[in-house]
Protein backbone atom coordinates (compact mmCIF):
# COMPACT_ATOMS: atom_id res chain seq x y z
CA UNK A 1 80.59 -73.68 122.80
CA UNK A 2 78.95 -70.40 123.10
CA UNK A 3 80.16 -67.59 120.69
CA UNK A 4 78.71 -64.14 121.23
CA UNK A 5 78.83 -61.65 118.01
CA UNK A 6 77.57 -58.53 116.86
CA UNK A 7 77.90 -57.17 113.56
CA UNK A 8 80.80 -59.50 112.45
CA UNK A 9 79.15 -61.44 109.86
CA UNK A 10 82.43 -62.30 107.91
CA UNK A 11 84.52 -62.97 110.55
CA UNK A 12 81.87 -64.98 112.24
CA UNK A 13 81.43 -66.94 109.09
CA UNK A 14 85.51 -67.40 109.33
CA UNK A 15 85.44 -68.50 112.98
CA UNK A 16 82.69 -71.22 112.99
CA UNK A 17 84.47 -72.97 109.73
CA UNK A 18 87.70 -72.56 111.32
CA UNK A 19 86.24 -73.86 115.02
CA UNK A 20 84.69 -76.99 112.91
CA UNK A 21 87.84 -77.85 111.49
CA UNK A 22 89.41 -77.82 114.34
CA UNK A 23 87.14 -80.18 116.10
CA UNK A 24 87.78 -83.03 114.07
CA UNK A 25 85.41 -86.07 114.41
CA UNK A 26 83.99 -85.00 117.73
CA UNK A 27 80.01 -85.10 117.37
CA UNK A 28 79.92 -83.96 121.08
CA UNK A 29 80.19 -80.76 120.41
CA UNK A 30 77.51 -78.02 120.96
CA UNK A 31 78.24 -74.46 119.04
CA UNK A 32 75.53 -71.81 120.01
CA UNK A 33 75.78 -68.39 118.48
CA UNK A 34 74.27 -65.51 120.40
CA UNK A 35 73.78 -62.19 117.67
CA UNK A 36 73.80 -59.26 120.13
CA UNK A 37 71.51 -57.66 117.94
CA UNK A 38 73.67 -57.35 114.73
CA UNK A 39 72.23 -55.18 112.12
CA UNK A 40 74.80 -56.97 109.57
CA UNK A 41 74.16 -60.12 107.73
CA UNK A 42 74.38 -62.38 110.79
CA UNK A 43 71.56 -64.17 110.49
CA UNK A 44 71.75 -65.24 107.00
CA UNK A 45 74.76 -65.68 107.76
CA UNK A 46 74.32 -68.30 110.89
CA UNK A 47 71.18 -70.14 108.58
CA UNK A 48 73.97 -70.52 105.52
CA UNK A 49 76.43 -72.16 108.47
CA UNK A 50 73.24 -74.79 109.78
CA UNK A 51 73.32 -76.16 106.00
CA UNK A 52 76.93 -76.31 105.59
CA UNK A 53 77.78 -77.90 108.41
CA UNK A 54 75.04 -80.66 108.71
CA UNK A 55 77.02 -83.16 110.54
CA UNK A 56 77.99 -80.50 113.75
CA UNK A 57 75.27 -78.86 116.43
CA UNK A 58 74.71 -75.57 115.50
CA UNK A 59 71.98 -73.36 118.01
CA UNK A 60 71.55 -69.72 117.54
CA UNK A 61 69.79 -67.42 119.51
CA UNK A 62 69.31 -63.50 118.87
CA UNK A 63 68.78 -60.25 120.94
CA UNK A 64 66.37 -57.60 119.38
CA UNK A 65 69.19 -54.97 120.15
CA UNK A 66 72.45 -54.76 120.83
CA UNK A 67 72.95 -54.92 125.27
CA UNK A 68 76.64 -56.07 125.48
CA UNK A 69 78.90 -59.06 125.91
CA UNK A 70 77.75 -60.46 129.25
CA UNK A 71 74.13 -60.49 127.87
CA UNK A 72 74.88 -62.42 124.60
CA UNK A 73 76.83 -64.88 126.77
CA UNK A 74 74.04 -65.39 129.29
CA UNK A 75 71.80 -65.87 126.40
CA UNK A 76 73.92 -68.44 124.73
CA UNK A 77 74.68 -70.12 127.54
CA UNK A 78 71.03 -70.86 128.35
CA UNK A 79 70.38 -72.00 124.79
CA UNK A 80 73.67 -74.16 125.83
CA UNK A 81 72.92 -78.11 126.98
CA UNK A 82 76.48 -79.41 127.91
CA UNK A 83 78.18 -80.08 131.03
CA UNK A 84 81.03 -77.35 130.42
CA UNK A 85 80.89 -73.95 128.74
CA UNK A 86 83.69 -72.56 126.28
CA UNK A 87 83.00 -68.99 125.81
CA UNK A 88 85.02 -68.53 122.41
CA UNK A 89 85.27 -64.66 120.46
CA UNK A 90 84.90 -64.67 116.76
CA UNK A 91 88.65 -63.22 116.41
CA UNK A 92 89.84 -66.32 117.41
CA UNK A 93 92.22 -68.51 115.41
CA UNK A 94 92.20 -72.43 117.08
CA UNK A 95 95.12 -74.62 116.65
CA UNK A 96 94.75 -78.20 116.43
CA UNK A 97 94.02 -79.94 119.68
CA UNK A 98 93.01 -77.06 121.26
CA UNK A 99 89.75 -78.24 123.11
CA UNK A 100 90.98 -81.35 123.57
CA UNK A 101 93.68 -80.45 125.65
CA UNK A 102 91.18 -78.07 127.38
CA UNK A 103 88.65 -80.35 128.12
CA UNK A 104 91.46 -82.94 129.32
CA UNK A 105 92.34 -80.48 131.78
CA UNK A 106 89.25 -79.26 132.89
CA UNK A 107 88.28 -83.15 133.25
CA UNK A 108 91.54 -83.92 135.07
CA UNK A 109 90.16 -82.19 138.24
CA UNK A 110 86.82 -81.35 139.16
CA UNK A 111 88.18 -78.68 141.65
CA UNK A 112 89.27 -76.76 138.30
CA UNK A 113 86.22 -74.56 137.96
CA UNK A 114 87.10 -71.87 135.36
CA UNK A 115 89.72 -72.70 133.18
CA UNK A 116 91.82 -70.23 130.91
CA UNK A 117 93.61 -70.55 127.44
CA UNK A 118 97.15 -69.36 126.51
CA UNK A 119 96.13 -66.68 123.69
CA UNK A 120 98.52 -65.07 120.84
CA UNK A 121 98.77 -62.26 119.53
CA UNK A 122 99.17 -62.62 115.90
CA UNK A 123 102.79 -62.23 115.51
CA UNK A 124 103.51 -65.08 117.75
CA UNK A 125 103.91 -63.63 121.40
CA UNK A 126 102.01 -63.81 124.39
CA UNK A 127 98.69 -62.30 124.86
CA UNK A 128 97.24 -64.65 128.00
CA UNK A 129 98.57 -66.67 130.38
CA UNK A 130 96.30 -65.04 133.14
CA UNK A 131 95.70 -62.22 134.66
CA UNK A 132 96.98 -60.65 137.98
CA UNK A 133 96.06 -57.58 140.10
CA UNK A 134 98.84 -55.07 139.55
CA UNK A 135 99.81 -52.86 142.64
CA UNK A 136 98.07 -49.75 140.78
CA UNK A 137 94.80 -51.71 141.78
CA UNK A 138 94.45 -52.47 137.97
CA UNK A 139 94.20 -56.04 136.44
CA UNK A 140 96.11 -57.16 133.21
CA UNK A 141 97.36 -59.88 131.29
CA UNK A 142 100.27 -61.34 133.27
CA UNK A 143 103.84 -61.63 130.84
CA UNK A 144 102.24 -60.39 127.63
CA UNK A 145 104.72 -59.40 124.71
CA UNK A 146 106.97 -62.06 126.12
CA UNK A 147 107.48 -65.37 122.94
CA UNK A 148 104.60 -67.33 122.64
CA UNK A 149 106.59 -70.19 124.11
CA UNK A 150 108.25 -68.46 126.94
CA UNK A 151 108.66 -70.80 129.66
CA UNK A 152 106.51 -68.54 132.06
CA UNK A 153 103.63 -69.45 129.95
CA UNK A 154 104.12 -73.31 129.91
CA UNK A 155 103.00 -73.79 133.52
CA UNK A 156 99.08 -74.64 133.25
CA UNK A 157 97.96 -73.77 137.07
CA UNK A 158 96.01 -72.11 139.48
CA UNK A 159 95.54 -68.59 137.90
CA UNK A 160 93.27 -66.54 139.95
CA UNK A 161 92.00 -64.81 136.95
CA UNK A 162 91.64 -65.55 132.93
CA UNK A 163 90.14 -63.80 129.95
CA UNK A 164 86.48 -65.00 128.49
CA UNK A 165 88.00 -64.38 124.96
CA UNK A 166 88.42 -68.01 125.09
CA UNK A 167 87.20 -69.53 128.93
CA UNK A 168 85.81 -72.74 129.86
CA UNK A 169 83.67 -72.68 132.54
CA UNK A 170 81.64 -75.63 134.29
CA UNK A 171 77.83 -75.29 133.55
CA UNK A 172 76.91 -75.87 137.24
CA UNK A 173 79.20 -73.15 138.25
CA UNK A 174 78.18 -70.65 135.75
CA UNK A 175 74.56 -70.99 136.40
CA UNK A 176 75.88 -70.95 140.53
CA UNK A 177 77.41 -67.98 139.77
CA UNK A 178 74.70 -66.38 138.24
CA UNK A 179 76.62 -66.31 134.59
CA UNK A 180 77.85 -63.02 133.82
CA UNK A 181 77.02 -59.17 135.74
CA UNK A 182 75.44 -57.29 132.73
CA UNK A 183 75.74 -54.31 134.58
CA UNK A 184 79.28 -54.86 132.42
CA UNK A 185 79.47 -53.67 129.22
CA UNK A 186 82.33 -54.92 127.04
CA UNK A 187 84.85 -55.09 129.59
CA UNK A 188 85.87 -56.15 132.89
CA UNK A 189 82.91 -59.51 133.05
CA UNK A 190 85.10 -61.74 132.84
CA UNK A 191 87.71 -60.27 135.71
CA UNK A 192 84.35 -60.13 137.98
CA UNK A 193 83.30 -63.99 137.12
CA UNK A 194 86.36 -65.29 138.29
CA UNK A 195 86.65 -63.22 141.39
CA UNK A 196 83.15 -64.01 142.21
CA UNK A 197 84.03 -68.00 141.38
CA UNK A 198 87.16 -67.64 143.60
CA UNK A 199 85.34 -65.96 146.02
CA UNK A 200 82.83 -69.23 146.30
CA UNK A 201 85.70 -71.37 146.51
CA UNK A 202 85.70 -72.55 142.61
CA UNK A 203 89.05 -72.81 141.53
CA UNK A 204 90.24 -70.73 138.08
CA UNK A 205 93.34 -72.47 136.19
CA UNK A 206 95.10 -71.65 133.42
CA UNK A 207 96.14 -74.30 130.66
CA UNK A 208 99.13 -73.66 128.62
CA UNK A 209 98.38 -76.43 126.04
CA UNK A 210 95.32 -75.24 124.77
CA UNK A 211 96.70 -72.66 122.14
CA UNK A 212 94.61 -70.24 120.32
CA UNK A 213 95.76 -66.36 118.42
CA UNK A 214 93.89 -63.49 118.86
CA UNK A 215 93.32 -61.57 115.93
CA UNK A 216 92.36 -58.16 117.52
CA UNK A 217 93.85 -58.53 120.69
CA UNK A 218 95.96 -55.42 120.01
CA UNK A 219 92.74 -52.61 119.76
CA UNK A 220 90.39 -51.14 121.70
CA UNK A 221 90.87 -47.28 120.41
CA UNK A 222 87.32 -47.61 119.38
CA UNK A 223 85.26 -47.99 122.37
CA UNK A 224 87.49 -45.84 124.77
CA UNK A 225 84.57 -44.00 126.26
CA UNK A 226 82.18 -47.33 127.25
CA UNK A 227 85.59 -49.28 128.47
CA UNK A 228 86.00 -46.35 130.78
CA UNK A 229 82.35 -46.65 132.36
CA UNK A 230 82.52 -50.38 132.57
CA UNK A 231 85.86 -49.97 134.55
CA UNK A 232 84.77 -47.14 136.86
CA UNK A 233 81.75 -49.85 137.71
CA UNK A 234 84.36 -52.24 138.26
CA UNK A 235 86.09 -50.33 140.60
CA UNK A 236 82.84 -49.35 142.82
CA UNK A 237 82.40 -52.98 143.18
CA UNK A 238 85.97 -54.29 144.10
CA UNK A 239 87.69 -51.08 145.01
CA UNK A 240 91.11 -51.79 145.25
CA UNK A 241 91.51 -55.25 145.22
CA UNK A 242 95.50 -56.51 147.25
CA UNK A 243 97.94 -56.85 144.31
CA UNK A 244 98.56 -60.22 143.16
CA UNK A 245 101.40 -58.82 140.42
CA UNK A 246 104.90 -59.29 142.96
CA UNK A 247 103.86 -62.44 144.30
CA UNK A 248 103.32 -63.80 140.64
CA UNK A 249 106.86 -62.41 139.92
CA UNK A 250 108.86 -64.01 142.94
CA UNK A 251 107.19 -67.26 142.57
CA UNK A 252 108.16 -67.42 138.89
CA UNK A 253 111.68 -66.60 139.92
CA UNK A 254 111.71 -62.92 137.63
CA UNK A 255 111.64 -61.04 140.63
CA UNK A 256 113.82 -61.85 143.74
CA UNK A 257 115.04 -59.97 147.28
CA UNK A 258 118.26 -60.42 148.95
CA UNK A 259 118.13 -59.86 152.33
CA UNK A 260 121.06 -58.50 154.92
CA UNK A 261 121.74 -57.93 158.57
CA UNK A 262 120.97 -54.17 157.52
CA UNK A 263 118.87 -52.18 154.35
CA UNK A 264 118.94 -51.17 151.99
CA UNK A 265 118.55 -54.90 150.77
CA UNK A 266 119.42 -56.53 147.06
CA UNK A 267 116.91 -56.19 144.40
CA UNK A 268 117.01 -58.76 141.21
CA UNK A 269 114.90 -58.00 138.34
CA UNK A 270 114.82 -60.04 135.13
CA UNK A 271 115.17 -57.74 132.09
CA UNK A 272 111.72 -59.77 130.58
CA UNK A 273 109.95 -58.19 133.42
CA UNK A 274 111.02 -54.55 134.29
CA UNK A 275 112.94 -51.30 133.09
CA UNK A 276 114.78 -50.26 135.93
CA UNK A 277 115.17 -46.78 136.25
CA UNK A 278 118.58 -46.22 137.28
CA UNK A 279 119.79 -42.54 136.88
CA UNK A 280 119.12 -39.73 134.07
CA UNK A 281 121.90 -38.04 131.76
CA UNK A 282 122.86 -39.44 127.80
CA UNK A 283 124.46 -42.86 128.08
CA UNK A 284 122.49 -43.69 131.19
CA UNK A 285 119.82 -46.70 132.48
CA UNK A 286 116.82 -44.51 132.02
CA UNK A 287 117.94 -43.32 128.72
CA UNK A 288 118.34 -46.56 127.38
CA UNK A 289 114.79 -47.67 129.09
CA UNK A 290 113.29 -44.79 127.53
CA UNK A 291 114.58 -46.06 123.83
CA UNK A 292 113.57 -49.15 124.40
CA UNK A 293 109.51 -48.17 125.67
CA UNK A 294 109.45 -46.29 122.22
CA UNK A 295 110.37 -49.44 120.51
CA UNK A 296 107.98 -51.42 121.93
CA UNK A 297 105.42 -48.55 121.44
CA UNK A 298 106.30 -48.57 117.68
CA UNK A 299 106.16 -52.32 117.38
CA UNK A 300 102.64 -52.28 119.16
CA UNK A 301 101.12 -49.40 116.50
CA UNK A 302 102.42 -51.67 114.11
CA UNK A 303 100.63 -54.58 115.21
CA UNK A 304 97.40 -52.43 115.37
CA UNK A 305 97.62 -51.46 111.71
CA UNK A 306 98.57 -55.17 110.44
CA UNK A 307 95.40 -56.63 112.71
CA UNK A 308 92.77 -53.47 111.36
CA UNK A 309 94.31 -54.12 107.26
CA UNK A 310 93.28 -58.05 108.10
CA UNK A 311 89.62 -57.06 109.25
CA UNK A 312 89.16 -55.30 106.83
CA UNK A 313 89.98 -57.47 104.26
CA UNK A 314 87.86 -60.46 106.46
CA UNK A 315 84.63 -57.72 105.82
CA UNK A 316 84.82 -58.03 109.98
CA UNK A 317 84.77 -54.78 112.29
CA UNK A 318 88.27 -54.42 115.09
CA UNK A 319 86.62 -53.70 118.14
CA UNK A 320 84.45 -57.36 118.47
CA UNK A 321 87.02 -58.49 121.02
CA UNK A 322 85.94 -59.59 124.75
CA UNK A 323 86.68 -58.71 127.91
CA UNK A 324 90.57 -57.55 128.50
CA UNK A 325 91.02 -59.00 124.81
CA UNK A 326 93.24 -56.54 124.15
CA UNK A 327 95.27 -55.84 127.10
């Protein structure tokens, strides 16, 4: 279990108690901390942990200065002895069984290479159940905002692509891989592992009964500026990589085409998925669409202030998410 922080000392203090409860009675457990450079109290903070939790594994390692997320996970993961890798953020909330079921998963196949978590946002709905390339050339979180127990989120699978906020990987293929490109900063290292992985032939699945919340998956206001240079690296690498976003939706049956001898031909959207613009003018489609985006704009501010009031009573700082965290 390799947890990468910087500067969180409360939460991470929070998230290694809550991880340990979680795990029960398994001794087989490895938790490795890797302080980015944290100018906090982390490492008091990671020595008070070692003597409070005698009983479970607990490796640290530390940077002199602060060089990103795909760096502190490298570094753990070399400090790392097991067979599989769980790359797990400090905003994370577990519930019970969650590893288990991951691990179960991971184990029931060894062609499953990468395997993903479904995530929630603190109010319940769906922040991950994989990611898919969107026809803008743009990758992001497949379904979220849907209920937490949608049925499009209860199909564990081949996914393609899944967020490191919480990712298992196999050791073997991580070190195959090379771990993570630190030419990344905070963003986009994850979407890059698993295309590289899938690229190889190493399979990346997504298991719905592995259930965590993510506390700050709704910000990222903070670092706007270094998102933006990680992304424009991103897309000098990949360019624009063939959507994966309409095949996702016809397979799952949200999204369907009716055919006839002739066009134009039938298009079925779900309501879950789309807006469908459909004429302007008071009482109309698009005025009712537009009333509705405002809603859901409102309800997402919202969510932002509730998650920033909770870090700041946890002592913890809102923009420690990973990669597409927050999407």
């Amino acid at each position: 279990m390799v947890i990468p922080t910087f500067d969180t000392a409360a939460l991470l203090e929070r998230c290694v108690l809550a991880l340990h409860e979680s795990l029960g009675d398994r001794d087989d457990v490895e938790v490795v901390v890797s302080d980015d450079g944290s100018a906090d109290a982390t490492p008091g903070v990671v020595a008070a942990l070692r003597n409070a939790l005698p009983g479970r594994r607990l490796v640290s390692v530390r940077s002199e200065e602060n060089r990103g997320f795909a760096h502190a996970c490298n570094a753990g993961a070399r400090a790392a002895s097991g067979r599989h890798l769980v790359f797990y953020n400090t905003d994370l909330v577990p519930s019970p069984g969650w590893l288990d079921a991951l691990l179960a998963y991971a184990d029931g196949d060894p062609g499953r290479s990468i395997v993903g978590t479904r995530l929630l946002f603190p109010d319940g709905r769906l922040q991950h159940c994989g990611v898919v390339i969107c026809s803008d050339g743009y990758p992001r979180h497949v379904y979220a905002g849907l209920p937490g127990d949608h049925e499009l989120a209860m199909r564990s699978g081949r996914a393609g692509i899944v967020t490191a906020a919480c990712m298992l990987v196999r050791a073997s293929v991580f070190t195959e891989l090379g771990g993570f490109d630190t030419c990344y900063r905070n963003g986009y290292e994850d979407v890059d592992l698993c295309l590289r992985a899938e690229a190889r032939g190493r399979a990346v699945h997504y298991c719905h009964t592995s259930v965590l919340t993510h506390l700050v998956s709704a910000t990222r206001e903070r670092r706007i500026e270094e998102f933006t240079a990680t992304e424009e690296t991103f897309l000098r690498r990949w360019g624009r990589l063939p959507a994966t976003d309409v095949d996702r939706y016809l397979r799952d049956g949200v999204l369907s085409l009716r055919y006839g001898r002739t066009f134009p031909l039938r298009l079925e959207v779900s309501p879950e998925l789309a807006f469908v613009d459909a004429g302007q003018g008071p009482g109309s489609a698009a005025e009712a669409n537009q009333r509705v985006e405002e809603l859901r704009d409102l309800v997402h501010r919202l969510r932002r202030e509730v998650v920033e009031l909770r870090m700041q009573a946890l002592g913890g700082r809102p923009d420690s998410g990973g990669p597409l965290g927050d999407l």
